[in-house]
C-alpha atoms as a PDB file:
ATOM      1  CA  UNK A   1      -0.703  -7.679 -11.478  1.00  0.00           C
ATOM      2  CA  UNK A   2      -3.031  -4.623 -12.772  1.00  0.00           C
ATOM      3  CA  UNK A   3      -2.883  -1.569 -10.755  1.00  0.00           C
ATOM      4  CA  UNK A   4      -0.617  -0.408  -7.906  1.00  0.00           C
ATOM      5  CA  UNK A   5      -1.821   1.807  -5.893  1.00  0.00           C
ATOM      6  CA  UNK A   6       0.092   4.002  -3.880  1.00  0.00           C
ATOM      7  CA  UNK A   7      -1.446   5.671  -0.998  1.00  0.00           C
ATOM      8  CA  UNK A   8       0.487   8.475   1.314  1.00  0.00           C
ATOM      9  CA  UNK A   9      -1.836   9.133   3.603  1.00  0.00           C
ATOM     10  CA  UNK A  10      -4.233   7.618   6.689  1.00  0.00           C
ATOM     11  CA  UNK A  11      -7.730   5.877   5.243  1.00  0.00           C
ATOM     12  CA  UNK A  12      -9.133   8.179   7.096  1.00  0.00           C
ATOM     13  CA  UNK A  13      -8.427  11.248   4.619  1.00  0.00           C
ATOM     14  CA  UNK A  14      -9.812   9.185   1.263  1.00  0.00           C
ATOM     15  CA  UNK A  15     -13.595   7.956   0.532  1.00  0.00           C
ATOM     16  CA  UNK A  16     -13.144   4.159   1.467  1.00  0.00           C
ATOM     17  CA  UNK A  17     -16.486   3.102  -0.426  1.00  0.00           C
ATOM     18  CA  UNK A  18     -14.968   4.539  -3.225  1.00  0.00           C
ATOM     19  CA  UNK A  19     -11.629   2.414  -2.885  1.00  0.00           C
ATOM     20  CA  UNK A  20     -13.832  -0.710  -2.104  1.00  0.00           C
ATOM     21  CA  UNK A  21     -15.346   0.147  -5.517  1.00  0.00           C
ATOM     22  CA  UNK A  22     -12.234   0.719  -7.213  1.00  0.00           C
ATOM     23  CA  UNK A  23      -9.621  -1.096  -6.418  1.00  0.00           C
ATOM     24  CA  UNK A  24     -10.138  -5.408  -7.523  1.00  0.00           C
ATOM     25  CA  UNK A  25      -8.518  -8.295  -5.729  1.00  0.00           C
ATOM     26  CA  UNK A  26      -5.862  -8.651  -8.543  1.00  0.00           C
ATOM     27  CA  UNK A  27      -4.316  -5.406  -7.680  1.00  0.00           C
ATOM     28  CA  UNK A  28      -1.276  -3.975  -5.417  1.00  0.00           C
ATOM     29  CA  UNK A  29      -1.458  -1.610  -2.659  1.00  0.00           C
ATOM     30  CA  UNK A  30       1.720   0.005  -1.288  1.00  0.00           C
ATOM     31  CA  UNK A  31       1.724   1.953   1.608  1.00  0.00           C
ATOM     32  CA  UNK A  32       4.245   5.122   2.178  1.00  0.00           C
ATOM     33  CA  UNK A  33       4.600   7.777   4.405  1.00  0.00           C
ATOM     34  CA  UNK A  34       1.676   8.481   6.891  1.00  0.00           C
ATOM     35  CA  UNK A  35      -0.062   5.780   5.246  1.00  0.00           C
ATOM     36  CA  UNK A  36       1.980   2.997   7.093  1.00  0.00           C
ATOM     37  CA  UNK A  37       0.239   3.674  10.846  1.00  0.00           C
ATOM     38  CA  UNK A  38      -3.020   2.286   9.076  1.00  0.00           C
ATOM     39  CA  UNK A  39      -2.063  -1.526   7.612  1.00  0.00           C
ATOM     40  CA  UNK A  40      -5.064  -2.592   9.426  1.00  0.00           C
ATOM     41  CA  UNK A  41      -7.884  -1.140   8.118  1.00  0.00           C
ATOM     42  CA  UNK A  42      -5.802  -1.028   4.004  1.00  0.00           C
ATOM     43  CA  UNK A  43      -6.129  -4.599   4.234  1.00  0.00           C
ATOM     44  CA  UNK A  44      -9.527  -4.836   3.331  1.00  0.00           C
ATOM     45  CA  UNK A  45      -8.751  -3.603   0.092  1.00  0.00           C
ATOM     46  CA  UNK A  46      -6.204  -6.031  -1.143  1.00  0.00           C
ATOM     47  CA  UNK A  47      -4.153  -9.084  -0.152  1.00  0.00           C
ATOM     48  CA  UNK A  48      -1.041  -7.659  -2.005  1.00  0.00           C
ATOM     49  CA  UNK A  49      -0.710  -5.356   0.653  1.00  0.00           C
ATOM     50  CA  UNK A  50       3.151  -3.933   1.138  1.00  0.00           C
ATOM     51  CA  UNK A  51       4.898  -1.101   2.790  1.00  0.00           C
ATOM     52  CA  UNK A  52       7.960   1.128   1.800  1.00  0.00           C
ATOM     53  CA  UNK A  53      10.431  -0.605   4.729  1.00  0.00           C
ATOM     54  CA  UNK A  54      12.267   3.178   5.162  1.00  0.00           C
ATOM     55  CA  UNK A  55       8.661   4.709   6.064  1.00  0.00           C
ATOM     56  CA  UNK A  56       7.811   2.153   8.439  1.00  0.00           C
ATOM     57  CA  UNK A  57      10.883   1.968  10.247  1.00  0.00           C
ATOM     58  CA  UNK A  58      10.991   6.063  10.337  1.00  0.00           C
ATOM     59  CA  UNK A  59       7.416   5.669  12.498  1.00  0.00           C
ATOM     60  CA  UNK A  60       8.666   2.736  14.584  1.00  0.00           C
ATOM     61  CA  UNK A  61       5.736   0.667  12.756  1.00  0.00           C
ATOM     62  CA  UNK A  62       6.295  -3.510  14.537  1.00  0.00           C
ATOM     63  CA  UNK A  63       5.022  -5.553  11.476  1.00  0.00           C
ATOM     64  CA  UNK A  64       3.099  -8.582  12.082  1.00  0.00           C
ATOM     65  CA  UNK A  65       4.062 -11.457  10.540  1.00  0.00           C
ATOM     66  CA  UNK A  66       1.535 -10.986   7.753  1.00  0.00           C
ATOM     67  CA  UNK A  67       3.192  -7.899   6.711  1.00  0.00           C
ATOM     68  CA  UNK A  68       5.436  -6.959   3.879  1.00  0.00           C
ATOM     69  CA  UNK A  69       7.671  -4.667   3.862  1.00  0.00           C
ATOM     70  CA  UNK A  70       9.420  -4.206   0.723  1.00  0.00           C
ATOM     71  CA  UNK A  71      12.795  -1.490   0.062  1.00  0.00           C
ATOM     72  CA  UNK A  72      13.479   1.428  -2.652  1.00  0.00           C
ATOM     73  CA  UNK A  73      14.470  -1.314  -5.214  1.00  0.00           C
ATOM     74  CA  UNK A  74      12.035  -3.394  -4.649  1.00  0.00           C
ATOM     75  CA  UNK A  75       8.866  -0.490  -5.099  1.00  0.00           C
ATOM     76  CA  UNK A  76      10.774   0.884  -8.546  1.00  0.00           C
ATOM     77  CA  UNK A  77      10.445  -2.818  -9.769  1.00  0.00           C
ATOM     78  CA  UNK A  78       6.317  -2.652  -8.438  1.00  0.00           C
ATOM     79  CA  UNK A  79       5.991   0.241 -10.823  1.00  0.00           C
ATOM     80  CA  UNK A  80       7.767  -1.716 -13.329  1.00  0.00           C
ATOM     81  CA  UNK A  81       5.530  -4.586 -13.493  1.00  0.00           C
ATOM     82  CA  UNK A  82       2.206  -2.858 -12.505  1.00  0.00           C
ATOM     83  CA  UNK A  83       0.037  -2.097 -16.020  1.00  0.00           C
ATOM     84  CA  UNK A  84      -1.049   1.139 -14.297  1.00  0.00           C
ATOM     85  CA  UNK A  85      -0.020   3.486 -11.256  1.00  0.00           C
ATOM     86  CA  UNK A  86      -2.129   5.423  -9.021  1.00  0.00           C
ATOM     87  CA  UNK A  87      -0.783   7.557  -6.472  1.00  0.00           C
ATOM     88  CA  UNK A  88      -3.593   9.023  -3.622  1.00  0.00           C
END
């Protein structure tokens, strides 16, 4: 894994050509926060797409079956093993 990126808030408030430029198919994208309502359209950017469970649950967010959600544990060891963080 490269780069996890964490993003807080809906697509909608960040450039998306520059994400499509930015972030490559090796890397992680984590959804928190506002962030979750818009799984959708984050997909395009990565297939090691997750969400912070607690946030998701908070918005009443149904996951599909292609979703992953992942806990507080699980996002410290992300950070962990990620060579770089970004946080939007």
């Amino acid at each position: 894994m490269s780069t996890l990126y964490i993003f807080s808030k809906p697509l909608s408030h960040y450039c998306t050509n520059a994400l499509e430029n930015l972030i490559s198919s090796d890397d992680t994208v984590l959804l928190v926060g506002d962030a979750c309502y818009n799984i959708k359209q984050y997909r395009q950017f990565s297939a090691a797409l997750h969400l912070l469970k607690e946030d998701a649950t908070a918005r009443a967010i149904t996951l599909s079956e292609y979703d992953v959600d992942i806990d507080y544990n699980q996002f410290v060891e992300l950070t962990l093993t990620s060579q770089n963080t970004i946080t939007w």
